[in-house]
Protein backbone atom coordinates (compact mmCIF):
# COMPACT_ATOMS: atom_id res chain seq x y z
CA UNK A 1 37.01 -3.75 65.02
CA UNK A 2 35.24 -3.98 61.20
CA UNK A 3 36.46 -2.13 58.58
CA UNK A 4 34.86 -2.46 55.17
CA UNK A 5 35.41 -2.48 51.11
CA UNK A 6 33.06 -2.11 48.66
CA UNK A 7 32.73 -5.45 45.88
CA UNK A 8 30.94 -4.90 42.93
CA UNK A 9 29.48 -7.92 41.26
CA UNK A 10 27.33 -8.04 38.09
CA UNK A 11 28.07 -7.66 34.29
CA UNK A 12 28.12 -4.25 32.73
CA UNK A 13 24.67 -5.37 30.43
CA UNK A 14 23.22 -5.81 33.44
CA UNK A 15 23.82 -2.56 35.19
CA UNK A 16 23.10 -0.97 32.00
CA UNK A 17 19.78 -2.25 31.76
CA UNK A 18 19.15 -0.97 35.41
CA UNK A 19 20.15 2.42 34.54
CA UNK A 20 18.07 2.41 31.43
CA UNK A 21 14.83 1.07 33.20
CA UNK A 22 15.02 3.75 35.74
CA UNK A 23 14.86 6.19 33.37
CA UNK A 24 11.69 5.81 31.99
CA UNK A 25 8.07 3.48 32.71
CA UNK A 26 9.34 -0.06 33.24
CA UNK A 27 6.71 -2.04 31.31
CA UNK A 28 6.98 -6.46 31.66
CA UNK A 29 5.97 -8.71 28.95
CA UNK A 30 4.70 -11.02 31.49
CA UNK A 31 4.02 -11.40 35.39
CA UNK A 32 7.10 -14.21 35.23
CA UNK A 33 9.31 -11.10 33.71
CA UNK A 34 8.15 -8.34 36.63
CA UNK A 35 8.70 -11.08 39.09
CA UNK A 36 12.09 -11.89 37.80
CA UNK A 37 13.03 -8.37 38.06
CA UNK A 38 11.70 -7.67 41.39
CA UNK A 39 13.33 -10.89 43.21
CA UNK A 40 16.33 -10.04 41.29
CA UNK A 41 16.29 -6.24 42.21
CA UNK A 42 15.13 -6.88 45.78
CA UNK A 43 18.40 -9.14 46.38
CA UNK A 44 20.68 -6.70 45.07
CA UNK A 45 18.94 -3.67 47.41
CA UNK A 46 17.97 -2.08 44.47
CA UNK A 47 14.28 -1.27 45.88
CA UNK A 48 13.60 1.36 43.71
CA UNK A 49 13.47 -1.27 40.48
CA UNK A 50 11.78 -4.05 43.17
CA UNK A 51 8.77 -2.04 43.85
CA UNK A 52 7.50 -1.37 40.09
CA UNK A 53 8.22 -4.85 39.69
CA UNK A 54 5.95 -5.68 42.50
CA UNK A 55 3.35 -3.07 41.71
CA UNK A 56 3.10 -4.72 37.89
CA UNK A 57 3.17 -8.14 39.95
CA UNK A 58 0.11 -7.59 42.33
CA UNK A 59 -2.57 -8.03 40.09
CA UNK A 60 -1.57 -11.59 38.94
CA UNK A 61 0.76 -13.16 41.92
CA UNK A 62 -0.75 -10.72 44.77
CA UNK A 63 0.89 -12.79 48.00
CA UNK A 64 4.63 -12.78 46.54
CA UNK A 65 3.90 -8.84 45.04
CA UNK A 66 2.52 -8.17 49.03
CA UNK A 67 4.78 -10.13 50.92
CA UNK A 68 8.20 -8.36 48.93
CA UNK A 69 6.44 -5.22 49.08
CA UNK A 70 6.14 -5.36 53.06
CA UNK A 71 9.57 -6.47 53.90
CA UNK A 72 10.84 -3.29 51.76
CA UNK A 73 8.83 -1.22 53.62
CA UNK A 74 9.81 -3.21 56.79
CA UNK A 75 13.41 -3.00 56.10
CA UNK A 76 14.77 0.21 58.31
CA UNK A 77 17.81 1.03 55.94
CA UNK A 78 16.27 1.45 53.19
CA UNK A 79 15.24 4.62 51.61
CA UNK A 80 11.06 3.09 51.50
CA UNK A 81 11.04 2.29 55.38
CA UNK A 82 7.06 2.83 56.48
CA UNK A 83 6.36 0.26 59.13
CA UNK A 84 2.70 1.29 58.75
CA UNK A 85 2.40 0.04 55.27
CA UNK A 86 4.48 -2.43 56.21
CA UNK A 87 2.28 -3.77 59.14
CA UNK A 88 -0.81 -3.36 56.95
CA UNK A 89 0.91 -5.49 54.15
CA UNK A 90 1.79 -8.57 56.38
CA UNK A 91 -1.57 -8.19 58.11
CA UNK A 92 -3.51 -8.63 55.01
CA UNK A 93 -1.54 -11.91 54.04
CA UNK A 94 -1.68 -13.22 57.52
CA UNK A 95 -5.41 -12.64 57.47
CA UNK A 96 -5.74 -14.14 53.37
CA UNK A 97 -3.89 -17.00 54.24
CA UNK A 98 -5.19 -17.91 57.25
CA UNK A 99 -6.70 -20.91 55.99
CA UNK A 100 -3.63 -22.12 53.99
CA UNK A 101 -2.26 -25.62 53.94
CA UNK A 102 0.96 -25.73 56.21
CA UNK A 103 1.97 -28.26 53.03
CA UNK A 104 1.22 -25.65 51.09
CA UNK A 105 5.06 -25.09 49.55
CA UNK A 106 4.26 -21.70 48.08
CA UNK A 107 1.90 -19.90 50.05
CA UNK A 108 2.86 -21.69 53.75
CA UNK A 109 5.76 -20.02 54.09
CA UNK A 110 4.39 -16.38 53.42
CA UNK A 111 2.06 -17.18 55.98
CA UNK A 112 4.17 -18.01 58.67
CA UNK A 113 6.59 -15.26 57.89
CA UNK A 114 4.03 -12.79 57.44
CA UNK A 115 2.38 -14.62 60.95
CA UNK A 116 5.80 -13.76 62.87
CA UNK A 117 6.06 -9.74 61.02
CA UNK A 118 2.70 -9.49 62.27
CA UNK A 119 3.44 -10.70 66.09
CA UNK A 120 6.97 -8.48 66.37
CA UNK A 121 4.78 -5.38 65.07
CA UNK A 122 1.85 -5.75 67.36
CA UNK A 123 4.08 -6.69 70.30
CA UNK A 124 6.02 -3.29 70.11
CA UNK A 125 2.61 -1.25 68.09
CA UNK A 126 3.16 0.81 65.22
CA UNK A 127 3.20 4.30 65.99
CA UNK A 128 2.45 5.48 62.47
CA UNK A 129 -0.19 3.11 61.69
CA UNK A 130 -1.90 3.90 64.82
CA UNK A 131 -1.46 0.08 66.21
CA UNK A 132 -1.21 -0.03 70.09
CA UNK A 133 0.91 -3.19 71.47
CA UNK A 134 -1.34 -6.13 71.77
CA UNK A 135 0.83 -8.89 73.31
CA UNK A 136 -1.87 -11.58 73.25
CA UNK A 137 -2.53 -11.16 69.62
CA UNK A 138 1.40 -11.18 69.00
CA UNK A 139 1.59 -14.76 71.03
CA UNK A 140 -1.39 -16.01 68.96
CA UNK A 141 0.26 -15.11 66.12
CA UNK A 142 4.13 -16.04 66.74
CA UNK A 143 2.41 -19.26 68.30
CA UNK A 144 0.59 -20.29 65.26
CA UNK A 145 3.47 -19.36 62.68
CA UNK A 146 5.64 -21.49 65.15
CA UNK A 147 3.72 -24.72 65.71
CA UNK A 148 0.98 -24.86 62.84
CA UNK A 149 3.56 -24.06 60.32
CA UNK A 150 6.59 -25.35 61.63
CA UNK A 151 9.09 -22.29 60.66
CA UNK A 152 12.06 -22.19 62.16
CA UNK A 153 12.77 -18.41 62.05
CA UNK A 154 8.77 -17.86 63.88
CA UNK A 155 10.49 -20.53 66.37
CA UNK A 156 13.57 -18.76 66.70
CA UNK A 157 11.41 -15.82 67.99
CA UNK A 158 9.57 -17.76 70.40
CA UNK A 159 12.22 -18.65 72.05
CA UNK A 160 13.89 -15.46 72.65
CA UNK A 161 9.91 -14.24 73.68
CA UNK A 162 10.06 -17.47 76.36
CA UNK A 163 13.40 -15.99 77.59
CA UNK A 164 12.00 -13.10 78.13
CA UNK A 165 9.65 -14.34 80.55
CA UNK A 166 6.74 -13.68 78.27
CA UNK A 167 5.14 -15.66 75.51
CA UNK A 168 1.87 -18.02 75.37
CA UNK A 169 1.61 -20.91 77.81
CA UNK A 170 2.99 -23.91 75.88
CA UNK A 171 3.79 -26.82 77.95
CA UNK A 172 7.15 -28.91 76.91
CA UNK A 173 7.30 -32.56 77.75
CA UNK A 174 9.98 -33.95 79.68
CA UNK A 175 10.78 -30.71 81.69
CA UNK A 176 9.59 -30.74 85.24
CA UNK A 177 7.74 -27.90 85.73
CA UNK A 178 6.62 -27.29 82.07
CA UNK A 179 5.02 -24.33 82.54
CA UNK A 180 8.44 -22.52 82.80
CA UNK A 181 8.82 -19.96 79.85
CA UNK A 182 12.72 -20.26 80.54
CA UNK A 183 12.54 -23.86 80.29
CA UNK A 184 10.55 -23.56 76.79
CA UNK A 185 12.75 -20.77 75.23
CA UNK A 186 16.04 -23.29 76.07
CA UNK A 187 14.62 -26.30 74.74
CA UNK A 188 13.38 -24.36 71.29
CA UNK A 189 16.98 -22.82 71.05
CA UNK A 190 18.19 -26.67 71.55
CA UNK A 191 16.08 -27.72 69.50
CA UNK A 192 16.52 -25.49 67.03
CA UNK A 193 20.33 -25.43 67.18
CA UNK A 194 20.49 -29.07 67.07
CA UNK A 195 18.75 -28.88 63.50
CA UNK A 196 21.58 -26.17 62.13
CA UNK A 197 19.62 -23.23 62.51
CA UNK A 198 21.94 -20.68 62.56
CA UNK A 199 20.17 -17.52 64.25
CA UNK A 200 19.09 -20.06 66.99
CA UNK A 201 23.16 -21.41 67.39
CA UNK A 202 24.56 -18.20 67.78
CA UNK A 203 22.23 -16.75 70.22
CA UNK A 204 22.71 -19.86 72.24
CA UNK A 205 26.40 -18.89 71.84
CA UNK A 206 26.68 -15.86 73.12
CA UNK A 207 24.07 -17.53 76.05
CA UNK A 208 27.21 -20.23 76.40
CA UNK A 209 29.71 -17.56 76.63
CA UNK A 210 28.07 -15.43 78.78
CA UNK A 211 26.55 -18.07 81.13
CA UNK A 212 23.15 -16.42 80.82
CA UNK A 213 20.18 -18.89 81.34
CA UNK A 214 22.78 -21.91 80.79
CA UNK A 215 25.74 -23.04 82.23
CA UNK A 216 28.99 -20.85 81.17
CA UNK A 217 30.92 -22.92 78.68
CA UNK A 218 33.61 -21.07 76.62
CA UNK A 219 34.52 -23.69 74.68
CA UNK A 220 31.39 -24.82 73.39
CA UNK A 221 30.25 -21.10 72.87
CA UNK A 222 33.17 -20.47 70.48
CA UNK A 223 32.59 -23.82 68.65
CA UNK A 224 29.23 -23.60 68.44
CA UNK A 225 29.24 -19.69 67.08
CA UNK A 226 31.99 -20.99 64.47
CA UNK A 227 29.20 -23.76 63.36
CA UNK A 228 26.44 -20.79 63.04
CA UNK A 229 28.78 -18.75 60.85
CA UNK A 230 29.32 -21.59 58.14
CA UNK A 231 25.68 -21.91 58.59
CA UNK A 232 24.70 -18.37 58.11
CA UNK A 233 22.84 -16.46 54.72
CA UNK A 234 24.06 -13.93 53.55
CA UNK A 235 21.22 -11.83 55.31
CA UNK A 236 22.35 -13.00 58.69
CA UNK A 237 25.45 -12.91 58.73
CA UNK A 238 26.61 -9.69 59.86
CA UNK A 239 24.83 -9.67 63.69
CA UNK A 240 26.23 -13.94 63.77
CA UNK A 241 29.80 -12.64 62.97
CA UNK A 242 29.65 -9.40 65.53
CA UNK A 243 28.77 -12.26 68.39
CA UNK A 244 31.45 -14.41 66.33
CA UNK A 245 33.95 -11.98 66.85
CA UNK A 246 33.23 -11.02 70.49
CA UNK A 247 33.93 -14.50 71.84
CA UNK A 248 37.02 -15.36 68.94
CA UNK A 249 38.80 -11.86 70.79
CA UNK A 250 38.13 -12.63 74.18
CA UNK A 251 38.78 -16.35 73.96
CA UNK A 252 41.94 -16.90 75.25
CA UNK A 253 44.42 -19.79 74.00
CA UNK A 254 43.55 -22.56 75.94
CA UNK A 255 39.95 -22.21 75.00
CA UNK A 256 41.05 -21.54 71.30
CA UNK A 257 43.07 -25.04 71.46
CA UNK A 258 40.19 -27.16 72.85
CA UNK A 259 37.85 -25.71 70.51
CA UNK A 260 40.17 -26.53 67.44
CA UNK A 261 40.50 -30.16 68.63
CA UNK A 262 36.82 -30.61 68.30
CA UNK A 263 36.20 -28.25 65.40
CA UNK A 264 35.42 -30.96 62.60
CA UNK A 265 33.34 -32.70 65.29
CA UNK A 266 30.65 -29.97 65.68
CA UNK A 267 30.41 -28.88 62.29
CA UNK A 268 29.68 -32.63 61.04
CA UNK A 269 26.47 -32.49 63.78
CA UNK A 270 25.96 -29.40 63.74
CA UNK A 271 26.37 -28.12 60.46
CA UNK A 272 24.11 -27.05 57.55
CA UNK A 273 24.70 -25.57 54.05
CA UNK A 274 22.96 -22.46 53.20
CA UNK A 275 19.90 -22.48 50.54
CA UNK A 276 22.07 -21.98 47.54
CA UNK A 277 20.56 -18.91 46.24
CA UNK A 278 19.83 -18.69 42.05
CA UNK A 279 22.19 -16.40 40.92
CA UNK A 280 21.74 -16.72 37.43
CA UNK A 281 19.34 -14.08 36.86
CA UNK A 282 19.85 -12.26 39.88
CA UNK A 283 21.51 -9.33 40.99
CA UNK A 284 24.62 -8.81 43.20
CA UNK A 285 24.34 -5.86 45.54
CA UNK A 286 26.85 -2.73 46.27
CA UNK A 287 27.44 -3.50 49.55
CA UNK A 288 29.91 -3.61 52.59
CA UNK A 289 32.17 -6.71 53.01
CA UNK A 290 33.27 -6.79 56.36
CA UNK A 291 37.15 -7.42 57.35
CA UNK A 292 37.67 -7.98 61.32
CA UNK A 293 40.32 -7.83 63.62
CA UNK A 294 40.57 -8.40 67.22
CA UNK A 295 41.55 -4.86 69.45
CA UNK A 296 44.88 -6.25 69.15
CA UNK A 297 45.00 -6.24 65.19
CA UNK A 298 44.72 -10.26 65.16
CA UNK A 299 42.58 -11.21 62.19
CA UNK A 300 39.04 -12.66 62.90
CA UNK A 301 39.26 -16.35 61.29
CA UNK A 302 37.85 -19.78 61.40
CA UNK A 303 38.41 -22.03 64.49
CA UNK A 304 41.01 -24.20 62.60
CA UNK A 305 42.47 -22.00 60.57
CA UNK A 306 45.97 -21.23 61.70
CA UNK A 307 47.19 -17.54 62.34
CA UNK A 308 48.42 -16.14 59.19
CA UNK A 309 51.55 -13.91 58.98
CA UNK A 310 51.52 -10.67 58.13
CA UNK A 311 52.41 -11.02 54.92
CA UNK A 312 49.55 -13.40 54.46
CA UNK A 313 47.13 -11.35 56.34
CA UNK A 314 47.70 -8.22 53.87
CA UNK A 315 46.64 -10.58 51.17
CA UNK A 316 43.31 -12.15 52.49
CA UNK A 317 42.22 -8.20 53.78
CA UNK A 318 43.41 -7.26 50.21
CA UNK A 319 41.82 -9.73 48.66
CA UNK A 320 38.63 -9.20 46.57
CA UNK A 321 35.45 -11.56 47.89
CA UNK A 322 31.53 -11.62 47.84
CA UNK A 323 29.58 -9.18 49.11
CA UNK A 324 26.62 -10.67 50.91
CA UNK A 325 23.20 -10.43 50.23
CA UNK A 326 20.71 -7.47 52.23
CA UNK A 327 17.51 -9.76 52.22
CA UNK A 328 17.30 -13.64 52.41
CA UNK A 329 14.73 -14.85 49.46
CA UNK A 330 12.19 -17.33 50.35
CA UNK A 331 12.21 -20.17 48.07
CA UNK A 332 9.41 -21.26 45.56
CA UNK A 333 9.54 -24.85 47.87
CA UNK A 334 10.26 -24.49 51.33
CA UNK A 335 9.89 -27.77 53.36
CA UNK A 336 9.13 -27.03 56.37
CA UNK A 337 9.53 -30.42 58.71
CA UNK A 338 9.51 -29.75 62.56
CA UNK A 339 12.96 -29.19 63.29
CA UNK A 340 13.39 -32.36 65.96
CA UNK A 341 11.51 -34.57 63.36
CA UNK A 342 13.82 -33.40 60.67
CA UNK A 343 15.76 -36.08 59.34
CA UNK A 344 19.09 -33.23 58.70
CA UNK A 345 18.58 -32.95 63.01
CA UNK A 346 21.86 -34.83 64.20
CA UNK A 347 21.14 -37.07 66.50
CA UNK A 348 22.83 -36.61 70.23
CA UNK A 349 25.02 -39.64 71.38
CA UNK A 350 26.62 -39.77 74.42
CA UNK A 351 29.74 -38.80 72.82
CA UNK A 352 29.04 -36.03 71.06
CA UNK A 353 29.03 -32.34 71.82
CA UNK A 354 25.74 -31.73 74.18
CA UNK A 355 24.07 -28.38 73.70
CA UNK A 356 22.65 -28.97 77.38
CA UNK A 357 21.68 -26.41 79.86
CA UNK A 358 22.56 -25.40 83.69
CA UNK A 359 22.23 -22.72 85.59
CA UNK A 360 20.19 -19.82 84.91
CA UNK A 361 18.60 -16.26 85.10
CA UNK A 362 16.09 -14.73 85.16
CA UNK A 363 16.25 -12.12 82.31
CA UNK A 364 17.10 -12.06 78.92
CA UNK A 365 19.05 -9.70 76.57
């Protein structure tokens, strides 16, 4: 179960000089100004302020103005959700930046981003745009955002593509038949999860838990999952902590106790520290803070945090916190190192926790 409060964050100058702007033409002293306001706007949801921003933007800094613009539209609960414009947007950078250094700090990692937009959209089509599914353009696509520019979250899709039994034919050395699009989308999420990603660590998770494509592990499923929440942005978080809370509520004691005992363990491989995002000039959103609880009332918590008592549970539900973040920004500088090169990847010892695989099926989720 999730309830939810609202947080408020943000000084009162700040909101005021929302409120003002939106009640007239917003005009920007320089490109740095509108793009200021439209990063800062488009973190705190405020889309309405972002898009001006952008608009003013375009002319001067077109691939950030486009790229912003096309995950607004793109963003289905917003109040400017048009997947057409959207699709268009993230076509044109993919097609501008085609020929962009994958060193390229600033532009690289629109490409690849607007790469993997444009393989989910032409995978599914977009009805309003007229766009008919074209799967071999979307694997040409995902493929090249994925290996040319190394991004993790183009990656991250792969795999899940692979487990689907679809995907372009990429073979993976060291696997014996490595043609196998189930053996590809389990070494990616290794892979991946090995380097801290935290989309790619909870998926595998709820794979663990579930004993879908891998061998059923409960124990590693809950610590790894625990590992992927630390690790999550605020964007991410919510869908991480639903598949958090699934396998905290159904784990039962024993499980619980082993995966406490090895707790510190997995987050020192495992473990990496969210971008710390610029708050400075930025905006906080209104927005939903989520408090869980089990079916049982038990309080979702950290493995290795112990149960609090009531009295101490009022407290943290009471208590006020920070609401997260609707979009992840994407950094000025972005390295983006090949996640099994990277040198944040912990290294696998015989010792340590194995994010290995077993059985598996034939159909993913």
């Amino acid at each position: 179960m999730r309830t939810f409060r609202l947080a408020l964050a943000g000084s009162v100058a700040t909101l005021l000089m929302l409120g003002s702007a939106m009640a007239g033409d917003i005009v920007f002293r320089s490109p740095d100004d509108a793009m200021k306001q439209g990063i800062s706007a488009f973190n705190g949801g405020y889309y309405e302020l972002a898009l001006p921003a952008f608009e003013a933007l375009e002319t001067s800094k077109p691939q950030i103005a486009r790229f912003y613009m096309a995950r607004i539209y793109g963003d289905n609960e917003g109040a400017y959700t048009d997947h057409g414009k959207a699709f268009r947007l993230y076509k044109s950078l993919a097609d501008d930046l085609q020929d962009v250094d994958p060193d390229d700090d600033n532009l690289a990692p629109i490409a690849a981003k607007s790469l993997t937009a444009v393989s989910t959209y032409l995978r599914n089509g977009v009805a309003n745009a007229g766009v008919k599914p074209d799967v071999e353009a979307a694997n040409r696509a995902l493929q090249r955002a994925a290996l040319t520019f190394n991004d993790e979250d183009a990656q991250f899709e792969l795999a899940k593509v692979f487990l689907r039994g679809e995907g372009p034919d990429i073979s993976v050395a060291g696997f014996e038949d490595p043609s196998s699009k189930i053996a590809n989308g389990r070494h990616w999420l290794s892979r991946l999860s090995q380097a801290g990603h935290p989309g790619a660590q909870a998926f595998l998770a709820d794979l663990m838990w579930r004993g879908k494509f891998v061998e059923k592990n409960p124990t590693a499923a809950l610590n790894l999952i625990d590992v992927a929440v630390a690790n999550a942005p605020p964007s991410e978080r919510v869908w991480i902590e639903d598949i958090y809370q699934n396998i905290f509520c159904n784990a039962g004691e024993g499980v619980r106790r082993q995966a406490t005992g090895r707790v510190a363990e997995w987050h020192n491989l495992y473990g990496r520290s969210p971008a710390a995002r610029d708050d400075k000039d930025g905006l906080d959103n209104l927005a939903a803070e989520p408090v869980r609880t089990c079916a049982n009332g038990e309080l979702v918590r950290p493995m290795g945090v112990a149960t609090p008592t009531p009295a101490a549970q009022q407290v943290i539900t009471s208590a006020p916190s920070v609401s997260p973040q609707r979009n992840a920004v994407i950094p000025a500088a972005t390295s983006l190192q090949p996640a099994a090169a990277s040198p944040s990847a912990p290294a696998l010892s015989s010792s340590a926790p194995m994010l290995g695989f077993g059985a598996s099926e034939s159909t993913a989720r």
